[in-house]
Protein backbone atom coordinates (compact mmCIF):
# COMPACT_ATOMS: atom_id res chain seq x y z
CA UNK A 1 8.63 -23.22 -16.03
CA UNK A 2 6.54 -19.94 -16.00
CA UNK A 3 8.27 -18.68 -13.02
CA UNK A 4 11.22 -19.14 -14.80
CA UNK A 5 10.59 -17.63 -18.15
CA UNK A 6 9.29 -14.57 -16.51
CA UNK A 7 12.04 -14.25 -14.27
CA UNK A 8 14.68 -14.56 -17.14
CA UNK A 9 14.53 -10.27 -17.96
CA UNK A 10 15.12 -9.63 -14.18
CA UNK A 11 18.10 -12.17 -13.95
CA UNK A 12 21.29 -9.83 -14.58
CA UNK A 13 20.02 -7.15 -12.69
CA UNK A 14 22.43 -6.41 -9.24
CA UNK A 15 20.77 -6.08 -5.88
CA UNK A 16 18.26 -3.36 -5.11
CA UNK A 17 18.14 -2.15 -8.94
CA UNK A 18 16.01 0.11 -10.16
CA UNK A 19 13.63 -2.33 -12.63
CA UNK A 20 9.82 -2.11 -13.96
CA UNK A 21 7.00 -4.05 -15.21
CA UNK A 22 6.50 -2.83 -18.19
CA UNK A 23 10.44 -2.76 -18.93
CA UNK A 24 11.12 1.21 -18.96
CA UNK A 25 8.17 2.50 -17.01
CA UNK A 26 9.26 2.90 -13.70
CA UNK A 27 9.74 6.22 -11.97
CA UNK A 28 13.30 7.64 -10.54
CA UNK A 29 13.56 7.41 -6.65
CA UNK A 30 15.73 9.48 -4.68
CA UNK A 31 14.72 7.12 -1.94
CA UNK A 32 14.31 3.54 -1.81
CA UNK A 33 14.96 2.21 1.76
CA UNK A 34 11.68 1.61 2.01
CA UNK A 35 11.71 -1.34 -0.41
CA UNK A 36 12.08 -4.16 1.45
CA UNK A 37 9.78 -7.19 2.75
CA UNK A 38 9.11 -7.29 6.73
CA UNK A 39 10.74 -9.11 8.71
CA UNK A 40 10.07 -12.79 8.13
CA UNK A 41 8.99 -11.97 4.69
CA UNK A 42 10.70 -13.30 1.25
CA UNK A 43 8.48 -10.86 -0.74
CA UNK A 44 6.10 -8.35 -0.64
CA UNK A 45 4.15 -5.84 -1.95
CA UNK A 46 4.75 -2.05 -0.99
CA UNK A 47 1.75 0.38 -2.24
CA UNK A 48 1.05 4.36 -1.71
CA UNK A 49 -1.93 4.86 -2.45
CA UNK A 50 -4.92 8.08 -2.59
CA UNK A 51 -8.43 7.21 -1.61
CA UNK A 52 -9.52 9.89 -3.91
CA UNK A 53 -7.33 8.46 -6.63
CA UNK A 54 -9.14 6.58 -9.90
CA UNK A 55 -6.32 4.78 -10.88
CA UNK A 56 -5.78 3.27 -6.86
CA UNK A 57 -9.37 2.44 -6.92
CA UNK A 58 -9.06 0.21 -10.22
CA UNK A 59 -5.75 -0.82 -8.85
CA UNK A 60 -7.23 -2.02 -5.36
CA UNK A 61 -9.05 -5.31 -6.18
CA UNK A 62 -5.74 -6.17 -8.70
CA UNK A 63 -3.31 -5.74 -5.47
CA UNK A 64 -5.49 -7.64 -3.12
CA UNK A 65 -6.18 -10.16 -5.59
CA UNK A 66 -2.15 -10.60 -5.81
CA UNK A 67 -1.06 -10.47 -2.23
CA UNK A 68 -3.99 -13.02 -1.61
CA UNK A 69 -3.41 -15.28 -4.12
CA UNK A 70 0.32 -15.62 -3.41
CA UNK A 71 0.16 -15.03 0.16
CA UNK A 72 2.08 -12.59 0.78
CA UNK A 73 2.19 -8.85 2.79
CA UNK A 74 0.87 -5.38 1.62
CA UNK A 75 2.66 -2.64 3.06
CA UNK A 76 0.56 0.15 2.47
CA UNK A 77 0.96 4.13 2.72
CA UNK A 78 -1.34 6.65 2.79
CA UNK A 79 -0.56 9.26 0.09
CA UNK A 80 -3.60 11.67 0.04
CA UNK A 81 -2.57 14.35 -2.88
CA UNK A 82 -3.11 17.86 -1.95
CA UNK A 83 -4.94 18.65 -5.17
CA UNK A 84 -7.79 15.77 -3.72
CA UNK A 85 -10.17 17.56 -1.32
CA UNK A 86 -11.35 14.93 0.72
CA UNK A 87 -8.56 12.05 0.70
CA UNK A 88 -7.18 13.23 3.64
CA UNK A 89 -10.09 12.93 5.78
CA UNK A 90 -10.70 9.46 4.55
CA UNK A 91 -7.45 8.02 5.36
CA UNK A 92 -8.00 9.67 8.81
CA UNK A 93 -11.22 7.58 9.08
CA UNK A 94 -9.74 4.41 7.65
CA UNK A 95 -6.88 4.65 9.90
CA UNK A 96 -9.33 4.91 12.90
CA UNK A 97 -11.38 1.83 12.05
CA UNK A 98 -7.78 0.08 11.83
CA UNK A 99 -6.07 1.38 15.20
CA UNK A 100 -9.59 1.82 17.25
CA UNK A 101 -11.31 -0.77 15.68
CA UNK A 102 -10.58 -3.65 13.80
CA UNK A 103 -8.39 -3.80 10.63
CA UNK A 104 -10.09 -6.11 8.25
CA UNK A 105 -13.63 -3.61 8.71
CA UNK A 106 -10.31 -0.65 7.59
CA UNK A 107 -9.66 -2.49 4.51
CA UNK A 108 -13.79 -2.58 3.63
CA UNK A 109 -13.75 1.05 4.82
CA UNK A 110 -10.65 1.39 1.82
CA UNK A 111 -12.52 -0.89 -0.95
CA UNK A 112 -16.02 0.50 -0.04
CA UNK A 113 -14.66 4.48 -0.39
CA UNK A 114 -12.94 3.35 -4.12
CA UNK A 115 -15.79 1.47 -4.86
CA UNK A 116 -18.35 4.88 -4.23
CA UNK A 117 -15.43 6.62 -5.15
CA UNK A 118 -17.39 8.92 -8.29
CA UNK A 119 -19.95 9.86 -6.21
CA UNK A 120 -18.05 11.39 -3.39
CA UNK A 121 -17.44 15.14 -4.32
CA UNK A 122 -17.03 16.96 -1.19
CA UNK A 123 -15.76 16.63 2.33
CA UNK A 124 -19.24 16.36 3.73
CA UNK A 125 -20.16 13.67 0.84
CA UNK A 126 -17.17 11.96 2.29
CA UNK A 127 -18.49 12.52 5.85
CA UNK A 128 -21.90 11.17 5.30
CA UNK A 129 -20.68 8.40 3.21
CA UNK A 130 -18.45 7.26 6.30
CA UNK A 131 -21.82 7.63 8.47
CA UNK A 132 -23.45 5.00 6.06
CA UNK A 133 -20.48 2.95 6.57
CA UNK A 134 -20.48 3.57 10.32
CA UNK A 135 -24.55 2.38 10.57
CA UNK A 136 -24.27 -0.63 8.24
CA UNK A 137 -21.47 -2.35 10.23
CA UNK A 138 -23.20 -1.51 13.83
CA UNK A 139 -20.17 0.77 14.51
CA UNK A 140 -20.84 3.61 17.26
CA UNK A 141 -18.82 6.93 15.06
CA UNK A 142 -16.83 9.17 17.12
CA UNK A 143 -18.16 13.03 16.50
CA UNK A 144 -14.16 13.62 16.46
CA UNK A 145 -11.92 10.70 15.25
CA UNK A 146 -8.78 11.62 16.14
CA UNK A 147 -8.43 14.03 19.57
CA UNK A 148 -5.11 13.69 19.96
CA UNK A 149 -3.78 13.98 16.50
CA UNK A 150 -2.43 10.48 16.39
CA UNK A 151 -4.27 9.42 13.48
CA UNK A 152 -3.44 12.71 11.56
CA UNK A 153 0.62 12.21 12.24
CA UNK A 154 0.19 8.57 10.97
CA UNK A 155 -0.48 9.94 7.52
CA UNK A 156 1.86 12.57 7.28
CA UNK A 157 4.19 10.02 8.15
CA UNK A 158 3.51 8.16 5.63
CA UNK A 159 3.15 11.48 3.28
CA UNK A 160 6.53 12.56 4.09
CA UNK A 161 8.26 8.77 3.51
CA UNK A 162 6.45 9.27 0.01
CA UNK A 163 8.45 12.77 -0.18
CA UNK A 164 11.55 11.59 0.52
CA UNK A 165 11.64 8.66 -2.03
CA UNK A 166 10.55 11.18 -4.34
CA UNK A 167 7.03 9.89 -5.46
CA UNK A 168 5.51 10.83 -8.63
CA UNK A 169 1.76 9.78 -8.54
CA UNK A 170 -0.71 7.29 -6.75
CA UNK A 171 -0.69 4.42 -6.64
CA UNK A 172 2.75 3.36 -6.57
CA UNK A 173 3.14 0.05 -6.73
CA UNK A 174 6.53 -1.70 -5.70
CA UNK A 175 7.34 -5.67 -4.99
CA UNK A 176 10.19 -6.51 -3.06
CA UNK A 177 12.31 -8.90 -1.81
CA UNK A 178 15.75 -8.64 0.21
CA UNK A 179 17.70 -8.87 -3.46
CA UNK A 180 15.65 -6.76 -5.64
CA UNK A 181 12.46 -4.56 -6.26
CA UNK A 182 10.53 -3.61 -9.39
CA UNK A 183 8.25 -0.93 -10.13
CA UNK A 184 4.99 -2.04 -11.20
CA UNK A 185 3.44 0.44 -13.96
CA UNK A 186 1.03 -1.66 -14.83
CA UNK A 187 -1.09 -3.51 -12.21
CA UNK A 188 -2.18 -6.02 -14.90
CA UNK A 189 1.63 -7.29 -14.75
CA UNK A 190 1.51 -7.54 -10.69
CA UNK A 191 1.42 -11.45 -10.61
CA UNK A 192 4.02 -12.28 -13.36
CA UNK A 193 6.37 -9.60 -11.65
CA UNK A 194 5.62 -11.41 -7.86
CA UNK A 195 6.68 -14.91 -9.60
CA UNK A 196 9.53 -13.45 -11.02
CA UNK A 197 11.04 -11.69 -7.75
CA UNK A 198 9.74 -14.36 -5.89
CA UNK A 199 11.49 -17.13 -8.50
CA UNK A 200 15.35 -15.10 -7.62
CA UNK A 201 14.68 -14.53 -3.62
CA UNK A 202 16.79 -15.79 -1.40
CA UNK A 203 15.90 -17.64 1.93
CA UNK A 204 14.17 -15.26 4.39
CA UNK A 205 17.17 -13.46 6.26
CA UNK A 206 17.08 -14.40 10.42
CA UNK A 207 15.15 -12.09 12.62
CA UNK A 208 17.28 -9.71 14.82
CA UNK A 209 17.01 -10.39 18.31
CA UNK A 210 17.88 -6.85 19.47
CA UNK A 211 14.71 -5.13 20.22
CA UNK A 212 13.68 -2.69 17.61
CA UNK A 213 10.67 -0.43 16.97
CA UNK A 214 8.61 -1.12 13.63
CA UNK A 215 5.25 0.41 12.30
CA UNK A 216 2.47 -0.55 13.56
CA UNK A 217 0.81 -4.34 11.73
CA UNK A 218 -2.01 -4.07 10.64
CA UNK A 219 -3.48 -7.34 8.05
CA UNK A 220 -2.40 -5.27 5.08
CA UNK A 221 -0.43 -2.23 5.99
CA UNK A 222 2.87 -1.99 7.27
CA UNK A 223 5.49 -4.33 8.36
């Protein structure tokens, strides 16, 4: 019966509409391919986020919480602002704990930089802070991360996908299925809006067997 009330305001909407939680927050995209659960998938959760971002860090534990709790995948971006002096480096860092490493110590890496977030001020707080990180969890750290520049063209992949929708700020916050997707303003309103687009979803749509290149999994980023 919840699912259903809360899934009433979404019911007229067509396919793929443009929709938010709260009702008349959401920003415009130019873009919005991106929108869509992996394969395999009825729903999902699609974040961009900044590691030097306040309002991703008090949004973190919210989306986690969500995805957890209803079992479903995070696709995440990294969307380090240019105005934010060291967010780029950490996503470099987080990216090479979840390619070189392991990905569940990349999501600590994430929760543990938001959670230290205020007293990181510079790119050599940010450096020593990933050295703690590095010696606590009996991690040998590279003296360069990323020789070949893989790393580096992983986030401005991600960077320029946030470009092209057209995105506004960090974090933004999407949840998708094949039918619809809604903007989520408000990260307090994340699990209402997952029963709601999870309540009108369809049946998960058959796997093409044609070979296809995806992103890279990872346990919460990217289908």
């Amino acid at each position: 019966m919840l699912a259903l009330a809360i899934s009433l305001p979404f019911a007229a909407l067509p396919a793929s509409a443009q929709t938010a939680a709260p009702p008349g927050s959401g920003d415009h995209f130019k873009d919005t391919s991106m929108f869509k659960p992996p394969a395999g998938a009825r729903v999902a959760v699609v974040e961009f986020e900044d590691l030097e971002c306040p309002a991703c860090a008090r949004a973190y534990p919210m989306v986690h919480a969500a995805v957890a709790h209803y079992k479903i995948p995070l696709v995440r971006y990294d969307f380090p602002l240019q105005q934010h002096i060291w967010s780029y480096d950490a996503a470099i860092w987080a990216r090479y704990l979840q390619d070189k490493v392991k990905p569940e110590l990349a999501d600590q890496y994430r929760s543990a930089v938001f959670a230290a977030q205020i007293s990181i001020n510079s790119k050599d707080d940010m450096l020593a802070f990933t050295r703690r990180f590095f010696q606590q969890h009996g991690i040998q750290m590279p003296f360069v991360p990323d020789p070949t520049g893989q790393l580096a063209r992983e986030v401005k992949t991600d960077r320029a996908l946030g470009e092209k929708m057209g995105l506004q700020h960090t974090p933004t916050i999407v949840v998708c299925s094949a039918k619809q997707w809604v903007h989520v303003t408000d990260p307090s309103q994340l699990y209402q809006t997952i029963e709601a687009v999870m309540a009108q979803a369809g049946p998960v749509a058959p796997e093409k067997t044609t070979a296809s290149v995806a992103k890279k999994p990872s346990s919460s980023k990217r289908p």
